[in-house]
PDB file of N, CA and C in Angstrom:
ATOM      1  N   UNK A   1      -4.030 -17.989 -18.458  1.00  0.00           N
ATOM      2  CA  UNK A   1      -3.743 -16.802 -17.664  1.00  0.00           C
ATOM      3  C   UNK A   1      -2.842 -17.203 -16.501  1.00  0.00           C
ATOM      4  N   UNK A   2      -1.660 -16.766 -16.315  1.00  0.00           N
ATOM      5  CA  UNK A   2      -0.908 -16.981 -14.806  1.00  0.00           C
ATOM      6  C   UNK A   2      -1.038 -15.880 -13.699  1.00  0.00           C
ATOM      7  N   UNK A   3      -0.664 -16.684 -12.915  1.00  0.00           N
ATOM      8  CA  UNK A   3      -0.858 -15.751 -11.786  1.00  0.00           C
ATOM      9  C   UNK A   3      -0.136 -16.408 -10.977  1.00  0.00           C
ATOM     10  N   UNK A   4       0.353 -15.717  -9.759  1.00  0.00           N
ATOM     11  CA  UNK A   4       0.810 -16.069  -8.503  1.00  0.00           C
ATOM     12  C   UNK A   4       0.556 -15.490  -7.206  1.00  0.00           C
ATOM     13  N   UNK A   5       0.876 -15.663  -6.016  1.00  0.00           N
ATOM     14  CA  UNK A   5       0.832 -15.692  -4.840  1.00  0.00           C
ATOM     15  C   UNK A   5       2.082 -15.299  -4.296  1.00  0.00           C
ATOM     16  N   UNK A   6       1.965 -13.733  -3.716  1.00  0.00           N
ATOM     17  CA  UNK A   6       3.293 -13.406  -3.514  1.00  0.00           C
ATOM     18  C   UNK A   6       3.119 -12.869  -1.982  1.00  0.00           C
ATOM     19  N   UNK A   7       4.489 -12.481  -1.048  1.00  0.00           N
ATOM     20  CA  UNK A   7       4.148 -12.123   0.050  1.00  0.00           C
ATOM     21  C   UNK A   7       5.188 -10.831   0.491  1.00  0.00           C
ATOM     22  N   UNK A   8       4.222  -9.800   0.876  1.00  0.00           N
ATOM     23  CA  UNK A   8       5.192  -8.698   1.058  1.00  0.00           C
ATOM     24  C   UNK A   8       4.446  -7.547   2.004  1.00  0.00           C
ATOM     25  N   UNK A   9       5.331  -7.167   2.876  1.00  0.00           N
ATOM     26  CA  UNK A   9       5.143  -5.955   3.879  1.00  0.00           C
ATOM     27  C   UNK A   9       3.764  -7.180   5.120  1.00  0.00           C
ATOM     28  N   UNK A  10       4.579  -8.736   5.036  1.00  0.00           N
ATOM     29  CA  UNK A  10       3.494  -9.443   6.279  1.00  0.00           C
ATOM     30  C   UNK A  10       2.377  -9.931   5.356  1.00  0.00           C
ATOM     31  N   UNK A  11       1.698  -9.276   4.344  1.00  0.00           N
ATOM     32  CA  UNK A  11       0.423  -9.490   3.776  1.00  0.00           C
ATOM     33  C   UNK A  11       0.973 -10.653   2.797  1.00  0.00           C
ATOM     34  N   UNK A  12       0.094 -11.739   2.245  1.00  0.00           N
ATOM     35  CA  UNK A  12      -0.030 -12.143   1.169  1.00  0.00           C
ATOM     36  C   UNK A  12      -0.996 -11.421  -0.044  1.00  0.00           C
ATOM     37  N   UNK A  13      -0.536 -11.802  -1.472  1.00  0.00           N
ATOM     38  CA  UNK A  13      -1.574 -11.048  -2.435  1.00  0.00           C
ATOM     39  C   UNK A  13      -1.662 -12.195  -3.620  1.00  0.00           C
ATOM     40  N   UNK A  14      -2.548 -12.208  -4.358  1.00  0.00           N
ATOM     41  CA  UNK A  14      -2.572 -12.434  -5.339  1.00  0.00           C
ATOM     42  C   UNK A  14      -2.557 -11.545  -6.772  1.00  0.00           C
ATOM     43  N   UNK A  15      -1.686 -12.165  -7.848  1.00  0.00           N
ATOM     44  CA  UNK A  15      -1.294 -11.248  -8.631  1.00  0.00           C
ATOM     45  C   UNK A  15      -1.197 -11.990 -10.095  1.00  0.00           C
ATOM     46  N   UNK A  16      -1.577 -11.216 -11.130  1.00  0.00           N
ATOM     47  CA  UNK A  16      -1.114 -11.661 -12.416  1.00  0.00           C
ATOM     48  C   UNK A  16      -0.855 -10.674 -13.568  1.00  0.00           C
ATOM     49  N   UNK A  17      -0.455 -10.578 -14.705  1.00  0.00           N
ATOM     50  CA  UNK A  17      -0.079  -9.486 -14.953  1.00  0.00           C
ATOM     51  C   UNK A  17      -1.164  -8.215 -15.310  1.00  0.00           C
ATOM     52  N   UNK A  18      -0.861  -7.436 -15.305  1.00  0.00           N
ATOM     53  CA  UNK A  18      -1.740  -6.053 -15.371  1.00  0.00           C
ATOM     54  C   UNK A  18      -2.693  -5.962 -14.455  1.00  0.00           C
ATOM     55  N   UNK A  19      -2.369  -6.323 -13.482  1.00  0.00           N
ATOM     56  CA  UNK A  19      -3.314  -5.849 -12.228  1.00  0.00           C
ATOM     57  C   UNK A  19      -2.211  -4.732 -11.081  1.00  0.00           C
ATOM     58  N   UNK A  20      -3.144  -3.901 -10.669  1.00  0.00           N
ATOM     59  CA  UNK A  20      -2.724  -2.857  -9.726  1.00  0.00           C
ATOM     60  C   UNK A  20      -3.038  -3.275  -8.390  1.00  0.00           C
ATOM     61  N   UNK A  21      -1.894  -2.837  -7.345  1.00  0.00           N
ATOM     62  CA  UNK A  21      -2.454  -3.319  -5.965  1.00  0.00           C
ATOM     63  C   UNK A  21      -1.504  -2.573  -5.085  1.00  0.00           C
ATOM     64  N   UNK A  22      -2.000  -2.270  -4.234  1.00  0.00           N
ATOM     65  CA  UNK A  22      -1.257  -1.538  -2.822  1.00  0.00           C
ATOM     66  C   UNK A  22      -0.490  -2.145  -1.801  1.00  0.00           C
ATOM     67  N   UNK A  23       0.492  -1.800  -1.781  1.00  0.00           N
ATOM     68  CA  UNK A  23       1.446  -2.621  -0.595  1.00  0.00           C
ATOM     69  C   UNK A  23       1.600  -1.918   0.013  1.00  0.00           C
ATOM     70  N   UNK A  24       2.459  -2.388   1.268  1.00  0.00           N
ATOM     71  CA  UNK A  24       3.001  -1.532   2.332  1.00  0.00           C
ATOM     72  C   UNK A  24       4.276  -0.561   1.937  1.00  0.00           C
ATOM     73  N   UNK A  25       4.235   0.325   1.914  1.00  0.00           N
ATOM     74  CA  UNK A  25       4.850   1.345   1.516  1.00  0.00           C
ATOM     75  C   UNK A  25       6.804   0.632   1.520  1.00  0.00           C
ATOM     76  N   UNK A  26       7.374   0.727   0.079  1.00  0.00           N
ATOM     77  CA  UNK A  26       8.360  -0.330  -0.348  1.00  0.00           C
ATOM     78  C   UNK A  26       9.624   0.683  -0.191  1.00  0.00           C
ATOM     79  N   UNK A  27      10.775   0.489   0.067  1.00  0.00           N
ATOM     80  CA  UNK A  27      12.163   1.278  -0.179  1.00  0.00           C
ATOM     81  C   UNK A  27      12.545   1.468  -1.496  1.00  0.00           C
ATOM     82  N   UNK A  28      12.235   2.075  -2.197  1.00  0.00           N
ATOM     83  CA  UNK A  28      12.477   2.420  -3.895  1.00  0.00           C
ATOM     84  C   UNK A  28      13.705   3.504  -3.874  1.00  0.00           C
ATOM     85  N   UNK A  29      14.257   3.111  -4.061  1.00  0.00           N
ATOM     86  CA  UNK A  29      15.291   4.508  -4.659  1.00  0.00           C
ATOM     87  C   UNK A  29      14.495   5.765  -5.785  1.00  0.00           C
ATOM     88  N   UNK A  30      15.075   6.952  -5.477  1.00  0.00           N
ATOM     89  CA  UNK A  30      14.274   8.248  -6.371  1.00  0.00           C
ATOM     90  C   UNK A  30      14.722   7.921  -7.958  1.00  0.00           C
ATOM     91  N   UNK A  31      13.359   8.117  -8.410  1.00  0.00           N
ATOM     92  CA  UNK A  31      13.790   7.129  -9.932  1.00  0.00           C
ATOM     93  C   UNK A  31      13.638   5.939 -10.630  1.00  0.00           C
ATOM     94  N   UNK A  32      13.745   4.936  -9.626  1.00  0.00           N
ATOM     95  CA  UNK A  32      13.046   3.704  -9.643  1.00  0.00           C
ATOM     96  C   UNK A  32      11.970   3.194 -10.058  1.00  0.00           C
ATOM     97  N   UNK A  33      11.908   2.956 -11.463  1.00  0.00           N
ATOM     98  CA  UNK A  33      10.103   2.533 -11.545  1.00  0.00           C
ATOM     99  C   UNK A  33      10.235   1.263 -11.896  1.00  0.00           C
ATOM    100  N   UNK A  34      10.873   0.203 -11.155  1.00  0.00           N
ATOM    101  CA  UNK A  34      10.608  -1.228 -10.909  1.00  0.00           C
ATOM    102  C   UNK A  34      11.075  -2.040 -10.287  1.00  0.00           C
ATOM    103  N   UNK A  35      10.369  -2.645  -9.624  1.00  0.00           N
ATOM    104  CA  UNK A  35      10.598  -3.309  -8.134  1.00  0.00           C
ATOM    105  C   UNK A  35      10.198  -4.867  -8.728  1.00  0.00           C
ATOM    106  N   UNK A  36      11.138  -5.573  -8.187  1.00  0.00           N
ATOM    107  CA  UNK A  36      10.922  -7.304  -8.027  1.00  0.00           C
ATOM    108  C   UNK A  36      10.577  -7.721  -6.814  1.00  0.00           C
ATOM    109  N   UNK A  37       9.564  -8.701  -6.318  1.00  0.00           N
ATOM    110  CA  UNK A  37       8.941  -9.848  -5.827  1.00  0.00           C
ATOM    111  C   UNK A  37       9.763 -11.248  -6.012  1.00  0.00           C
ATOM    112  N   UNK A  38      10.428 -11.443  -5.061  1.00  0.00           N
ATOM    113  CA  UNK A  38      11.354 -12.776  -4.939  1.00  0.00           C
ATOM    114  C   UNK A  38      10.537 -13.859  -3.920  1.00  0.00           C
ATOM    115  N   UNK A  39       9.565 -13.279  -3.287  1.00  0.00           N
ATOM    116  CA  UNK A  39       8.730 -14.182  -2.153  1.00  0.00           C
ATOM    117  C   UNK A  39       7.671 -14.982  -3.012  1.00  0.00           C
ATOM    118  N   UNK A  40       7.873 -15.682  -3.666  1.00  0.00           N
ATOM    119  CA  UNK A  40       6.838 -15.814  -4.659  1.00  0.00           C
ATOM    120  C   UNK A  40       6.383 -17.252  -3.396  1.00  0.00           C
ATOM    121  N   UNK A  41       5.221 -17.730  -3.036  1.00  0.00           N
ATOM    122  CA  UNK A  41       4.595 -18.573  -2.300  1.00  0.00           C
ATOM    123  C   UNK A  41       4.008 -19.532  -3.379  1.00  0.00           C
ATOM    124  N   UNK A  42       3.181 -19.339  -4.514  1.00  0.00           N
ATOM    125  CA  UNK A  42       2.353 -20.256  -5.169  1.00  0.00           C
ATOM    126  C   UNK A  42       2.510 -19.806  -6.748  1.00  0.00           C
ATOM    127  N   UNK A  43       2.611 -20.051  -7.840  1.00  0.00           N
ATOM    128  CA  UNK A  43       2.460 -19.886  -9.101  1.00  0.00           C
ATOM    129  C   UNK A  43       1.741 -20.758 -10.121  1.00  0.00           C
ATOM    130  N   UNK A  44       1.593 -20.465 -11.166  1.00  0.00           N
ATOM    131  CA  UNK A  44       0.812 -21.175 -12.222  1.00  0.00           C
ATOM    132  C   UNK A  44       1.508 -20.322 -13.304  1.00  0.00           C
ATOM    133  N   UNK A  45       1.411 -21.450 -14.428  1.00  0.00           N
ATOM    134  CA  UNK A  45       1.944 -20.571 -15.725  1.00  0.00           C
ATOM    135  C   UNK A  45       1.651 -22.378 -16.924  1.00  0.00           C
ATOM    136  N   UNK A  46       0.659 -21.584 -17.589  1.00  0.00           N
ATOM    137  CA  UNK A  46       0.421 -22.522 -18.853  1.00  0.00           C
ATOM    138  C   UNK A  46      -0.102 -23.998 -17.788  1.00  0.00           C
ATOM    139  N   UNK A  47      -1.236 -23.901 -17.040  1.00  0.00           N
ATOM    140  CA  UNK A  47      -1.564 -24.559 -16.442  1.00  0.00           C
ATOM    141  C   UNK A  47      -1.074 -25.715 -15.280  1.00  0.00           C
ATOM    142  N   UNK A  48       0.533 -25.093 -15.465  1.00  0.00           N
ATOM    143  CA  UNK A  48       1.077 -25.896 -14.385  1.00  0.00           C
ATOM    144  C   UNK A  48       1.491 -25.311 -13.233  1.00  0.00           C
ATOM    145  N   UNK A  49       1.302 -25.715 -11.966  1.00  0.00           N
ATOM    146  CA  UNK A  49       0.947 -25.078 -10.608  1.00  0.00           C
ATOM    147  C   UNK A  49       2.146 -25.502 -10.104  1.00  0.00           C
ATOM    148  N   UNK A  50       2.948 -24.718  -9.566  1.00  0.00           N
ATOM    149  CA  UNK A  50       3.843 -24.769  -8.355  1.00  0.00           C
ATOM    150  C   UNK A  50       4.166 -24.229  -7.086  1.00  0.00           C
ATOM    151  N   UNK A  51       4.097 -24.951  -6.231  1.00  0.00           N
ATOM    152  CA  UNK A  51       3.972 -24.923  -5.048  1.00  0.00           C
ATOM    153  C   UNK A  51       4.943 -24.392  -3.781  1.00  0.00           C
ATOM    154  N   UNK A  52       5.249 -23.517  -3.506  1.00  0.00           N
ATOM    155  CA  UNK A  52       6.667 -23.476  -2.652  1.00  0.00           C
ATOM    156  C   UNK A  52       6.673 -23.957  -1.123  1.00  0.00           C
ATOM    157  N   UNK A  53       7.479 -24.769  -0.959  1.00  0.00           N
ATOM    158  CA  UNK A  53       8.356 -24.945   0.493  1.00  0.00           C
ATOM    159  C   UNK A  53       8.976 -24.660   1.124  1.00  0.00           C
ATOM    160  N   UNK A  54       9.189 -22.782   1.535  1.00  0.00           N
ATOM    161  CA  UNK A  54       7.793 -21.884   1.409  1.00  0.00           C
ATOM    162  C   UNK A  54       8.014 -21.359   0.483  1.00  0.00           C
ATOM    163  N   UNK A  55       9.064 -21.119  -0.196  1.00  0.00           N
ATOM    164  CA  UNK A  55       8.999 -20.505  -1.683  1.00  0.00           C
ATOM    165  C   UNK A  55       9.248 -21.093  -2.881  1.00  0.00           C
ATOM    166  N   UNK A  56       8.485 -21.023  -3.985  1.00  0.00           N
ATOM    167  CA  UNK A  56       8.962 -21.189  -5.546  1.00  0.00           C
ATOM    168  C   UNK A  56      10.561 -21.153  -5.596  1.00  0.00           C
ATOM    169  N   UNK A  57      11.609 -21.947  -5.701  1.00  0.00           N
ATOM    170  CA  UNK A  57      12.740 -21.572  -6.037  1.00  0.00           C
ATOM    171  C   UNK A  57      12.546 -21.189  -7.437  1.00  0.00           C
ATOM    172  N   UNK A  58      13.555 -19.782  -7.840  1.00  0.00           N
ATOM    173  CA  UNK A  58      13.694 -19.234  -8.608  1.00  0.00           C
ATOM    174  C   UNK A  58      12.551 -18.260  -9.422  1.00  0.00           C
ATOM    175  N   UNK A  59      11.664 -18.112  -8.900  1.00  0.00           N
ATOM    176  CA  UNK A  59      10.644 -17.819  -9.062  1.00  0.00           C
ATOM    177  C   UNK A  59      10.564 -16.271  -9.113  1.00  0.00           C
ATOM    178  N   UNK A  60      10.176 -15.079  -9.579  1.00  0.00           N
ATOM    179  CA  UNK A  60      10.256 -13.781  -9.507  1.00  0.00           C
ATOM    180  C   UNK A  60       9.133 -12.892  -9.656  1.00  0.00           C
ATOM    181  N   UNK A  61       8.251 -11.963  -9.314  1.00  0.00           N
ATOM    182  CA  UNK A  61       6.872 -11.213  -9.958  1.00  0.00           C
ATOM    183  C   UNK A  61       7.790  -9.986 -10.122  1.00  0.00           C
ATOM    184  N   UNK A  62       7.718  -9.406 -11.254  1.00  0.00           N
ATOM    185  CA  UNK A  62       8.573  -8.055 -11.963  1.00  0.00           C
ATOM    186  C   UNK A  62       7.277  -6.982 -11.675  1.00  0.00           C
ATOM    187  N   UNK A  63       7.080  -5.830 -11.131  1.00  0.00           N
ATOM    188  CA  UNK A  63       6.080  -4.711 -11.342  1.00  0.00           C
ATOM    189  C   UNK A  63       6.854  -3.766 -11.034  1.00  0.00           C
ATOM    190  N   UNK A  64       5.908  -2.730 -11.669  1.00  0.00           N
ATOM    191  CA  UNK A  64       6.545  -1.093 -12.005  1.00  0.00           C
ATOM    192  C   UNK A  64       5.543  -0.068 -10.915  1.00  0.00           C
ATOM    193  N   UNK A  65       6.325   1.003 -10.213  1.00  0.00           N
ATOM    194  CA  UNK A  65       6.004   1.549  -9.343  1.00  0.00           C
ATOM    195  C   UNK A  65       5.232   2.803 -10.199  1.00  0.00           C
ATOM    196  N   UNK A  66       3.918   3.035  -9.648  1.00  0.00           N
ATOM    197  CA  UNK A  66       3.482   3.746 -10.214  1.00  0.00           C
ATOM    198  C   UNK A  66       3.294   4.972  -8.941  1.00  0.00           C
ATOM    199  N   UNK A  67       2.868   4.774  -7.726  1.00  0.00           N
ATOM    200  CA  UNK A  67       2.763   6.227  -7.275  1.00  0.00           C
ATOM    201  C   UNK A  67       3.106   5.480  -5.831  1.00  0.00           C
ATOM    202  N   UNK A  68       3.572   6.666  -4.775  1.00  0.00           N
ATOM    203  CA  UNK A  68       3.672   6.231  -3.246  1.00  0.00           C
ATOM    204  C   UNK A  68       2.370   7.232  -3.010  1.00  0.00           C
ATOM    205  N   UNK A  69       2.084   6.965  -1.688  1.00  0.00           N
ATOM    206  CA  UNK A  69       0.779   7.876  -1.029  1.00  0.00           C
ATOM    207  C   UNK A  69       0.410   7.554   0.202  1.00  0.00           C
ATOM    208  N   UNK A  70      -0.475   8.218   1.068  1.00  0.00           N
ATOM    209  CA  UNK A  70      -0.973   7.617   2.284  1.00  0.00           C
ATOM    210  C   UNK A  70      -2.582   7.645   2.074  1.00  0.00           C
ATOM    211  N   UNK A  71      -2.869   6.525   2.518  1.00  0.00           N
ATOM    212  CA  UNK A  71      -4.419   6.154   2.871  1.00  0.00           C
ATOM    213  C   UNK A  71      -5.342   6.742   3.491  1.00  0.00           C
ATOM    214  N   UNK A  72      -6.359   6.882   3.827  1.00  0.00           N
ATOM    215  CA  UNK A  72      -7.702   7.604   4.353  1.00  0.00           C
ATOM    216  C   UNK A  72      -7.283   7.747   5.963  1.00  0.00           C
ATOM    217  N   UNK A  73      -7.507   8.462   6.781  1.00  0.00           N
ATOM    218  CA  UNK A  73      -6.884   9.199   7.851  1.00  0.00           C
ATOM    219  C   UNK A  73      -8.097   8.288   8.719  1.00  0.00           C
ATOM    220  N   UNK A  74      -7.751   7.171   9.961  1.00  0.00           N
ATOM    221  CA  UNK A  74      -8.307   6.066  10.355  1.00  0.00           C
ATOM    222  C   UNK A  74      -8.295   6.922  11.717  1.00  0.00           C
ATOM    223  N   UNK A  75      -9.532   7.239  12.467  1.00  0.00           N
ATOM    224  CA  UNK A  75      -9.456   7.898  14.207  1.00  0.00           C
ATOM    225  C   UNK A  75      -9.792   6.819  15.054  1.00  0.00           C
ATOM    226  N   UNK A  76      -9.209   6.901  16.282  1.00  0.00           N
ATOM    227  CA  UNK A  76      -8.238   6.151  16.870  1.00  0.00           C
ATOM    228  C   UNK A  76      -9.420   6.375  18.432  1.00  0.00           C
ATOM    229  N   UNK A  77     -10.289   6.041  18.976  1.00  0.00           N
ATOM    230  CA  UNK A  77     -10.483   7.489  20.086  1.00  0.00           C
ATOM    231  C   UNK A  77     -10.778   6.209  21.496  1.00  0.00           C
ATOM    232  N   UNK A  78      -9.985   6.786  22.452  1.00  0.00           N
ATOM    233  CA  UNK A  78     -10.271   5.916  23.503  1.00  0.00           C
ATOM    234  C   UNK A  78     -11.042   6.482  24.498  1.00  0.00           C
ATOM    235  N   UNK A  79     -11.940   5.925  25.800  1.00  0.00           N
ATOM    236  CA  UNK A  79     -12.577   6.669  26.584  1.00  0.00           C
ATOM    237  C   UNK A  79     -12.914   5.551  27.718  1.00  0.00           C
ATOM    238  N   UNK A  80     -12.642   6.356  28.930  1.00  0.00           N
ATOM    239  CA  UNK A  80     -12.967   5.227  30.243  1.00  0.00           C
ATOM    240  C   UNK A  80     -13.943   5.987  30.893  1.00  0.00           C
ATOM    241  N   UNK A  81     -15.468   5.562  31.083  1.00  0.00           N
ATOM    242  CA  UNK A  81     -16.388   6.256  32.133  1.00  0.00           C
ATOM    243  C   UNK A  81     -15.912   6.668  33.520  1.00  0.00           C
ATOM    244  N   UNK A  82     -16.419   7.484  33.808  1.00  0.00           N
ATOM    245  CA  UNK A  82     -16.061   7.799  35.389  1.00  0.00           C
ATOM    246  C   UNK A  82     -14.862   8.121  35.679  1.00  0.00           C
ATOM    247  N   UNK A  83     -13.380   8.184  34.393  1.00  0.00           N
ATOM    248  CA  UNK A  83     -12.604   8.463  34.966  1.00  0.00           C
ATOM    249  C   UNK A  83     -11.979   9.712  34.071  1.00  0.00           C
ATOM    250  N   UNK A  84     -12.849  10.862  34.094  1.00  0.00           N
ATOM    251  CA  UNK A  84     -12.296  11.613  32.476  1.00  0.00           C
ATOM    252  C   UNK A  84     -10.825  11.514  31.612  1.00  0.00           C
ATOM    253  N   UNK A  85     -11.114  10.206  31.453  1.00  0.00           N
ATOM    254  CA  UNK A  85      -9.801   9.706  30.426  1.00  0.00           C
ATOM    255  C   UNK A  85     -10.380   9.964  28.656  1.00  0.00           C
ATOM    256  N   UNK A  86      -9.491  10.517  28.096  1.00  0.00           N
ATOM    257  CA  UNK A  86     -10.353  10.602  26.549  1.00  0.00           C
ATOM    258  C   UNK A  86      -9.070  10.737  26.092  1.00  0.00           C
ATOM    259  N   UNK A  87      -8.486   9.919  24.874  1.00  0.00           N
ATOM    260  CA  UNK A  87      -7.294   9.780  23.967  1.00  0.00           C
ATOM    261  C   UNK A  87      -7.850   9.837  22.530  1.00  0.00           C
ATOM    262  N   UNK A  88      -7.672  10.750  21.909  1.00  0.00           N
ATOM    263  CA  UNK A  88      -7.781  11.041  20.494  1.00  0.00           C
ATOM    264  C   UNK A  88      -6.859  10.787  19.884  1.00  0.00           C
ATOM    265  N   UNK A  89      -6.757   9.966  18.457  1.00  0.00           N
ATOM    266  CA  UNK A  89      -5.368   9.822  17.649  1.00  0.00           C
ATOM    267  C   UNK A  89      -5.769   9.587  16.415  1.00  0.00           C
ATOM    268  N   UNK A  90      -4.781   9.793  15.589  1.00  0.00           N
ATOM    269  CA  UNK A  90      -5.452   9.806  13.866  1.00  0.00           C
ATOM    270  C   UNK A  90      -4.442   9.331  13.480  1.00  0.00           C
ATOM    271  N   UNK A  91      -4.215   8.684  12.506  1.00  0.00           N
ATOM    272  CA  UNK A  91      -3.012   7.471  11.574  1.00  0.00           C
ATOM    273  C   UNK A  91      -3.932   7.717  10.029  1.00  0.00           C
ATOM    274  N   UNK A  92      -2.824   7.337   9.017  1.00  0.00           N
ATOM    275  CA  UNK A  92      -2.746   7.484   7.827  1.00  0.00           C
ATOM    276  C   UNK A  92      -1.586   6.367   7.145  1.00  0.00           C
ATOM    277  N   UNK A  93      -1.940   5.375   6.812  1.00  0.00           N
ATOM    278  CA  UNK A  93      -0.950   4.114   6.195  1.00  0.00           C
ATOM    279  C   UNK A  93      -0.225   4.482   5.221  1.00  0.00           C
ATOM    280  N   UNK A  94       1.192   4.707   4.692  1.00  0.00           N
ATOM    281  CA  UNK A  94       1.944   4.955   4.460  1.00  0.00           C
ATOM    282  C   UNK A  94       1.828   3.401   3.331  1.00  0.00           C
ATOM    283  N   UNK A  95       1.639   3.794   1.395  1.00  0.00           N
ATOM    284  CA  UNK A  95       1.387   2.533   0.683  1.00  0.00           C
ATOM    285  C   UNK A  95       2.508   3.235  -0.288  1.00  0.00           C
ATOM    286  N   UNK A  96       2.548   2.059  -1.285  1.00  0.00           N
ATOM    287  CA  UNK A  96       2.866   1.925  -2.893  1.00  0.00           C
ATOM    288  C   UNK A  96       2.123   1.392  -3.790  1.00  0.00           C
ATOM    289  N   UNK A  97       1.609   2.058  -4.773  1.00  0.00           N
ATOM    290  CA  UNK A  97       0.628   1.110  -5.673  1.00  0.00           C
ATOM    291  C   UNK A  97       1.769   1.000  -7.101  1.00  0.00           C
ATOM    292  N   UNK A  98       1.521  -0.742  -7.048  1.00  0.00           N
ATOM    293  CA  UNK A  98       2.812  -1.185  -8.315  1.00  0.00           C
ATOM    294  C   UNK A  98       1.514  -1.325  -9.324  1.00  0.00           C
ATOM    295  N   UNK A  99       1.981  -1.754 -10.237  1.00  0.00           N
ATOM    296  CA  UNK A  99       1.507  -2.703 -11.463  1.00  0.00           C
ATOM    297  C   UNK A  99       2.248  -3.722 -12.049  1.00  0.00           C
ATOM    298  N   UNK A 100       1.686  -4.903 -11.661  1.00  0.00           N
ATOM    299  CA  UNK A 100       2.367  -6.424 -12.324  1.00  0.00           C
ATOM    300  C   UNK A 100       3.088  -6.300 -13.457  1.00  0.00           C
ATOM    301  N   UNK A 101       3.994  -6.518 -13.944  1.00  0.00           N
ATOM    302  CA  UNK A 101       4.518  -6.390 -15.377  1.00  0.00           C
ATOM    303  C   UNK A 101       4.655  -7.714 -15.995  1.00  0.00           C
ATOM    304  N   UNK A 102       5.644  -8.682 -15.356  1.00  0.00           N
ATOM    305  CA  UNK A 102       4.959  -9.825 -15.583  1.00  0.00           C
ATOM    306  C   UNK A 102       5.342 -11.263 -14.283  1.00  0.00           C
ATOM    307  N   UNK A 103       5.691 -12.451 -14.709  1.00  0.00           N
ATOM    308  CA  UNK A 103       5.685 -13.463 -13.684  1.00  0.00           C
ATOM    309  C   UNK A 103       6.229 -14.577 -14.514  1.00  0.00           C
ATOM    310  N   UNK A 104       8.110 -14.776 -13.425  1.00  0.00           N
ATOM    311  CA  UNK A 104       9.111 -15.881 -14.161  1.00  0.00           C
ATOM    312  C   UNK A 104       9.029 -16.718 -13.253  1.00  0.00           C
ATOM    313  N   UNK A 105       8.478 -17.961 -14.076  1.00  0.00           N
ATOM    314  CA  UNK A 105       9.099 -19.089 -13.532  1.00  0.00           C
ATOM    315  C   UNK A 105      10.476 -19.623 -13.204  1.00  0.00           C
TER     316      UNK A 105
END
């Protein structure tokens, strides 16, 4: 089974093919259903492990964009005693969920 270690939107992930996972919301053109991973950090394939300094040269993770969306609505609420200060705020993360297609050495 291969897999790799890729890094995108700050986060690292681990990935191999046919797995689904959420990133930070990616620049896709309308139409687009596949996006490449060039940050590849760590790989394996047929039991041999390679390592990047910091990256795999030549290395690629291929996945297909399956939906954009925003995340569960996170409240925010600040408050100082004694001084009627009260700040309410609500955020919603802005993702992409791909699916691995596959992983070139």
């Amino acid at each position: 089974m291969a897999f790799a270690v890729i890094k995108t939107g700050g986060k690292q992930y681990v990935v191999e093919p046919g797995k689904k996972l959420k990133v930070e919301k990616l620049e896709v053109k309308e139409g687009q259903k596949e996006v490449v991973f060039d940050n590849v950090l760590l790989a394996e394939k047929q039991n041999k492990l390679e390592i990047g300094t910091p990256k795999v040269g030549g290395a690629k993770v291929t996945a297909k964009v399956l939906r954009e969306g925003k995340g569960d609505k996170v409240i925010i609420f600040k408050y100082k005693a004694k001084k009627r200060s009260r700040v309410k705020k609500g955020h919603r993360q802005s993702f992409t969920e791909v699916e691995v297609t596959k992983i070139d050495l």
